[in-house]
Protein backbone atom coordinates (compact mmCIF):
# COMPACT_ATOMS: atom_id res chain seq x y z
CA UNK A 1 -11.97 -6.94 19.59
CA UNK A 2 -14.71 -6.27 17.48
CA UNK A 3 -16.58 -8.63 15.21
CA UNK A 4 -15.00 -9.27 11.97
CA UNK A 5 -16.32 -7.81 8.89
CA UNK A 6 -16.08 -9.17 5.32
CA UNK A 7 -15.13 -6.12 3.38
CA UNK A 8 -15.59 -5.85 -0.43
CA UNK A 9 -14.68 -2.29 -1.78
CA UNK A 10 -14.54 -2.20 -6.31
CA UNK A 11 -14.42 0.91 -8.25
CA UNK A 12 -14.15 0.59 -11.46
CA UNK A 13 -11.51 -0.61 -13.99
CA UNK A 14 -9.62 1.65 -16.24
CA UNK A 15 -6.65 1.55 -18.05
CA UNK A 16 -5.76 5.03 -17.27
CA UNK A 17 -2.28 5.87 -15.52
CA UNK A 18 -2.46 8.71 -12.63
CA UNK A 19 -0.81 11.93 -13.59
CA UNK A 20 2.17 13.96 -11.73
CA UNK A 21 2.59 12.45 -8.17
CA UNK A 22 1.83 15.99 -6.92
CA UNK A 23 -1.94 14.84 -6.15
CA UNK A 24 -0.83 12.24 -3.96
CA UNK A 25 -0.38 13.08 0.05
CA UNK A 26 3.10 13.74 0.99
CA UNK A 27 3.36 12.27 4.36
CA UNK A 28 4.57 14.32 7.46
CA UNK A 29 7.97 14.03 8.92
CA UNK A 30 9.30 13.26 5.67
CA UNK A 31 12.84 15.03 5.32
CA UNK A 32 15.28 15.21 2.11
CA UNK A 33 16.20 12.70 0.36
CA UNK A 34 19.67 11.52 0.91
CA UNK A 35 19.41 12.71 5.06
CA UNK A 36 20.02 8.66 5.27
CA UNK A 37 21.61 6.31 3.73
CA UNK A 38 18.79 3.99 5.10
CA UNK A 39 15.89 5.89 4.12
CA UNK A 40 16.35 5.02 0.41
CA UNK A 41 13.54 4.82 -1.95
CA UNK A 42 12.34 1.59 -4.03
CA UNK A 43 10.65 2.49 -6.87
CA UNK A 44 8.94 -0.05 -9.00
CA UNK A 45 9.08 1.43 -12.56
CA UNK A 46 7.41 -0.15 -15.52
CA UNK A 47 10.62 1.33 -17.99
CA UNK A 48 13.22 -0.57 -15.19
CA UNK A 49 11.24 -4.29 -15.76
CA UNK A 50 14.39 -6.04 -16.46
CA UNK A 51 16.70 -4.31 -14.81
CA UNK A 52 14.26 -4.68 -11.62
CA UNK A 53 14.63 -8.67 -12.08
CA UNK A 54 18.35 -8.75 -12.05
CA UNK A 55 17.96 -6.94 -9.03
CA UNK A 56 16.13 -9.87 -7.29
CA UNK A 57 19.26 -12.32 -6.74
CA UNK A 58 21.39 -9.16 -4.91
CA UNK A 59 18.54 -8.16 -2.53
CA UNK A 60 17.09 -11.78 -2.14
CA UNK A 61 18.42 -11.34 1.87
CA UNK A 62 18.99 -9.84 4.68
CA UNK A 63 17.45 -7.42 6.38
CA UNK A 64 16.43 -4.33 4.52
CA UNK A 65 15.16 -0.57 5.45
CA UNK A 66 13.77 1.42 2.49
CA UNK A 67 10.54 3.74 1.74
CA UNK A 68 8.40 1.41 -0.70
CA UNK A 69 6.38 3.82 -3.82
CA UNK A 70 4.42 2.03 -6.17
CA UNK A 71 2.87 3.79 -8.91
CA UNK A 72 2.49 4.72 -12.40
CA UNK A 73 -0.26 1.80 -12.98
CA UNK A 74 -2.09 -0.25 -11.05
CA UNK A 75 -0.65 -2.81 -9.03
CA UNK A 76 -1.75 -6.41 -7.94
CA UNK A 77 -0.94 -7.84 -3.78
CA UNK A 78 -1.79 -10.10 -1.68
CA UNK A 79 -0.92 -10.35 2.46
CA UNK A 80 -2.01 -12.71 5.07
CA UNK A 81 -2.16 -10.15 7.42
CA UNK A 82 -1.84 -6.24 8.14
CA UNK A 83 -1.96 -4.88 11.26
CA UNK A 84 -2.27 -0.89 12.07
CA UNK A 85 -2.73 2.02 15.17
CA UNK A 86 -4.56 5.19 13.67
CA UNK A 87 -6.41 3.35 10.69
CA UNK A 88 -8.23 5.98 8.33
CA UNK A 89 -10.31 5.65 5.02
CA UNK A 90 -11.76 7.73 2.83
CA UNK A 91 -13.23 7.91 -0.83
CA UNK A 92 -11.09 10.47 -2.77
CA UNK A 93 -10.49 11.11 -6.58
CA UNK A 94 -7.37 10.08 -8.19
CA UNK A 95 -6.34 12.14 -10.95
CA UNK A 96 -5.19 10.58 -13.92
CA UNK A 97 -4.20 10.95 -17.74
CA UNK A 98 -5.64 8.93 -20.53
CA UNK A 99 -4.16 7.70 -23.60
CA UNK A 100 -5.50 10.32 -25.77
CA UNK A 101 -3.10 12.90 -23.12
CA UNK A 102 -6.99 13.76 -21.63
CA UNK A 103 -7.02 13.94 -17.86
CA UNK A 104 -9.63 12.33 -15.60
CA UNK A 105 -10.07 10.58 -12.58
CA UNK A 106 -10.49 7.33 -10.74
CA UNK A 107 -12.74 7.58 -7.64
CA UNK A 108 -11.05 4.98 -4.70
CA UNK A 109 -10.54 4.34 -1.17
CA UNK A 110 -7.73 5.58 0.39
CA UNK A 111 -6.20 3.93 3.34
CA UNK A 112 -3.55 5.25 6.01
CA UNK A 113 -1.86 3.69 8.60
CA UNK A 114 0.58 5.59 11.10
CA UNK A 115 2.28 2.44 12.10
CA UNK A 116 1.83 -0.62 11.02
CA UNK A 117 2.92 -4.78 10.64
CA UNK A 118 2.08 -6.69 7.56
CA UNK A 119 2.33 -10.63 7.64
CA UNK A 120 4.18 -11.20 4.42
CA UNK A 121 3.41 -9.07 1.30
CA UNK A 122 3.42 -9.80 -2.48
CA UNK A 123 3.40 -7.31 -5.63
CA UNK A 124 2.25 -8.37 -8.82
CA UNK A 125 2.63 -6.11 -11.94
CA UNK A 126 2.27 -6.94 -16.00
CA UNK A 127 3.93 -5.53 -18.91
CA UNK A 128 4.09 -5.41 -22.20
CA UNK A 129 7.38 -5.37 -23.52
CA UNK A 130 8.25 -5.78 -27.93
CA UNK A 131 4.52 -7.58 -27.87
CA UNK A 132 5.41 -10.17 -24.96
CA UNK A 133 3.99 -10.04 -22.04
CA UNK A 134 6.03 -9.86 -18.43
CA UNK A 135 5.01 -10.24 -14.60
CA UNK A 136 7.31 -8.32 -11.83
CA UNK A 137 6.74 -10.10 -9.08
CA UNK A 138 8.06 -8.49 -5.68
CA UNK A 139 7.68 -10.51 -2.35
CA UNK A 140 8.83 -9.44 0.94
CA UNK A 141 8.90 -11.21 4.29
CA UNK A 142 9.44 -14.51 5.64
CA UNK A 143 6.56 -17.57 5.00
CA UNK A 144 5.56 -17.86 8.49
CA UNK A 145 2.12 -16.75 8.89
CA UNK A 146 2.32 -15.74 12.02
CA UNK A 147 5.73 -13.57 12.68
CA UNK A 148 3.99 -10.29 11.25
CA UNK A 149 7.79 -9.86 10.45
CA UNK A 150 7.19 -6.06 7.97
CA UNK A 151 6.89 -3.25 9.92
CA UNK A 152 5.98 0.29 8.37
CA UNK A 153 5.53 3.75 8.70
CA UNK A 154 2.82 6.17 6.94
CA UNK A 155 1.03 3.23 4.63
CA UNK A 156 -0.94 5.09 2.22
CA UNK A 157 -2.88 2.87 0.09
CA UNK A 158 -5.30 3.86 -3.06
CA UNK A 159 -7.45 0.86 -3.44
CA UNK A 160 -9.28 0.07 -7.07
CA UNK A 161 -10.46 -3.69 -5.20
CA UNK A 162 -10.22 -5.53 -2.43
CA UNK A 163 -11.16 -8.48 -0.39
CA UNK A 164 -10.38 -9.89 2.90
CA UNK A 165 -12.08 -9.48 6.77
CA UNK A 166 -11.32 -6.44 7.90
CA UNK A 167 -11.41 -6.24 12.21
CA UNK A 168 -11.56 -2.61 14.18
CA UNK A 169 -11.21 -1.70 17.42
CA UNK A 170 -10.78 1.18 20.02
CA UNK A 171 -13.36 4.32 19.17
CA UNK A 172 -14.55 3.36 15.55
CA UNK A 173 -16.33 5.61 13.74
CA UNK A 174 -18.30 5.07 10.31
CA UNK A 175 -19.05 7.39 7.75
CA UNK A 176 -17.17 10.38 9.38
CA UNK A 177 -16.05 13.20 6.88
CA UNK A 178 -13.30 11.92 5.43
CA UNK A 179 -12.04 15.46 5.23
CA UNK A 180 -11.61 14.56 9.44
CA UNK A 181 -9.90 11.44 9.29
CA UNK A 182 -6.36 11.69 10.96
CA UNK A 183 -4.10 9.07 10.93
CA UNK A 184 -0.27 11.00 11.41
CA UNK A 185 1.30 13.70 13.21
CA UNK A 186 3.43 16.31 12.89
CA UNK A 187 7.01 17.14 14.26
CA UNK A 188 4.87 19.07 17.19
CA UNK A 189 3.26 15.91 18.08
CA UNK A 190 -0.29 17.33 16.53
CA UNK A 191 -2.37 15.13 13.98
CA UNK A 192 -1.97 16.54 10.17
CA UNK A 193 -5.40 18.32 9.57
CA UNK A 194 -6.74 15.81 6.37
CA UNK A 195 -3.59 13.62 5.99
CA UNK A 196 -6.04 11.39 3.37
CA UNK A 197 -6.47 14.40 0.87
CA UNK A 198 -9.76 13.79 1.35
CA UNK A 199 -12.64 15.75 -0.17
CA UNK A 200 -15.20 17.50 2.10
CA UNK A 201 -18.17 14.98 2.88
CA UNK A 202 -16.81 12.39 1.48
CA UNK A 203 -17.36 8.76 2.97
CA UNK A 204 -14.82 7.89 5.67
CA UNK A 205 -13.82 5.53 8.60
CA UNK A 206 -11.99 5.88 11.81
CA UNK A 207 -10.30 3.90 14.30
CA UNK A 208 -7.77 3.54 16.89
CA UNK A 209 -6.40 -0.08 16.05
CA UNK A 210 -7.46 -2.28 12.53
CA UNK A 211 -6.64 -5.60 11.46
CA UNK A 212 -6.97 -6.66 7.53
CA UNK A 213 -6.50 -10.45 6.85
CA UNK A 214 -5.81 -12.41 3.82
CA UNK A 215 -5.51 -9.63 1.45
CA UNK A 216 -6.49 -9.27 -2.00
CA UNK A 217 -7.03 -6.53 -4.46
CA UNK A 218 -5.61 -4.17 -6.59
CA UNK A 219 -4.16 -0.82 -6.04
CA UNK A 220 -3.78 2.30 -7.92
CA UNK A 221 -1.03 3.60 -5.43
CA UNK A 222 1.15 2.08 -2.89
CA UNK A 223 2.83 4.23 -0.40
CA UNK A 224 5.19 3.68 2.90
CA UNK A 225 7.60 6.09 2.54
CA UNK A 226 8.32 6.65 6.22
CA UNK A 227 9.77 3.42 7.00
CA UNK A 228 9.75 -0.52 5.90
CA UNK A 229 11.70 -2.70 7.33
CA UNK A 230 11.59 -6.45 6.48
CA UNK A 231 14.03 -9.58 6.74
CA UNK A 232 13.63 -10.04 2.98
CA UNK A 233 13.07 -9.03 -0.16
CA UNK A 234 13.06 -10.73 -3.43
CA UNK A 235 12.39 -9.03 -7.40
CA UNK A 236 11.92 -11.72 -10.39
CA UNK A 237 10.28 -11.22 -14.08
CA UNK A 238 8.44 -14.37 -14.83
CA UNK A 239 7.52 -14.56 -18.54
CA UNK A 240 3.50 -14.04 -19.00
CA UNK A 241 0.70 -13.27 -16.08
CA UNK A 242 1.43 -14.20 -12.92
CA UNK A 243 -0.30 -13.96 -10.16
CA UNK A 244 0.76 -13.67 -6.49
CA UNK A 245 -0.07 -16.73 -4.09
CA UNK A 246 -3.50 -16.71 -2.49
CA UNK A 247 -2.17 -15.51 1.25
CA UNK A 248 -2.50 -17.68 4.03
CA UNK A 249 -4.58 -17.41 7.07
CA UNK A 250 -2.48 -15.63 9.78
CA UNK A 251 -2.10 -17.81 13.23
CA UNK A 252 -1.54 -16.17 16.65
CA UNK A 253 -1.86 -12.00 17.06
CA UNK A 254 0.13 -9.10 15.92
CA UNK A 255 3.16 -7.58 18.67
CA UNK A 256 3.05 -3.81 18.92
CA UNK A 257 3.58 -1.37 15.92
């Protein structure tokens, strides 16, 4: 393996929310929905707070297979661990609309996994609701740091901040276009051309295997809509801001995507 890095990556804070999610990359492969009864889709919506929470008690086990979109707003998550083949990164622009009903963007790093294994994983999202404020919190796994028990498909992940030691391997390459960054293929078996949505000479990265530990940041978007499958996964709304748990150090090493 390579040596670790301690990655830092900030962009500014706004309080914009993005626009339509037609900006966002619409991963390969992806058929209709309804094709599956297992390839349903859990949305986190601000409007569905409460109705999220009650939720919580009815999925709190057992093992679950669903495409995971978080969006809207900016979202808060920790992990101990996450594990990916065909890492990619790139700096794009996220459109949004401000408060006024202006447009504009936020400039942050996009991240892609083809296949991936995440060590545990926590959501964290506040709201304001009749002048109170609310957490969702949404957890998924198990709390042993070292079963890398989540496994997912096409991670797409817009990244305002974040901080943990980041590990590459395989052919790495730094500051490639991001324009040329594949991280998915097609039905054919041939890599999409620019899965990222990237921007031409833009600031990328490239690399056959990574490994991200103890995770934590912010994102503007939060995409596996491919595939997630983990052994559990629990919704609550806890009165005022909360925070997810710091995320442990993983033990041992990641199994195969």
């Amino acid at each position: 393996m390579s040596p670790e890095h301690d990655v830092r990556h900030e962009s500014p804070a706004s309080p914009e929310r993005p626009a339509s999610p037609a900006h966002r990359p619409s991963p390969p492969g992806r058929g209709p929905e309804g094709r599956t009864h297992w390839r349903r889709s859990l949305a986190v919506a601000v409007p569905a707070l409460l109705a999220a929470g009650g939720l919580g008690s009815a999925m709190a086990s057992g093992a679950l297979a669903v495409g995971l979109q978080v969006q809207d707003r900016p979202v808060d998550f920790t992990t101990s661990s996450l594990y990916g083949t065909q890492y990619g990164a790139a700096v794009v622009d996220q459109t949004v609309v401000r408060p006024d009903g202006s447009t504009g963007s936020v400039r942050v790093l996009r991240m892609g996994f083809a296949d991936g294994m995440l060590n545990g994983l926590c959501l964290s999202r506040r709201q304001e609701i009749a002048g109170a404020t609310y957490t969702l919190l949404l957890t998924l796994g198990d709390d042993d740091p070292g079963s890398w028990e989540i496994r997912t498909r096409n991670t797409v992940l817009d990244l305002r901040n974040a901080t943990g030691v980041l590990d590459m391997d395989g052919v790495v390459d730094l500051n490639t276009n991001g324009a040329d960054v594949r991280t998915v293929k097609d039905a054919s078996g041939a890599y999409v051309v620019n899965p990222l949505n990237s921007p031409q000479h833009r600031f990328g990265i490239q690399a056959r295997y990574a490994k991200f530990d103890r995770i934590v940041g912010t994102a503007q978007d939060f995409q596996i809509p491919g595939l997630l499958t983990t052994p559990k996964l629990k919704l609550s709304v806890r009165p005022g801001t909360v925070a997810c748990p710091g995320p442990a150090a993983p033990t041992g090493t990641p199994g195969t995507p």
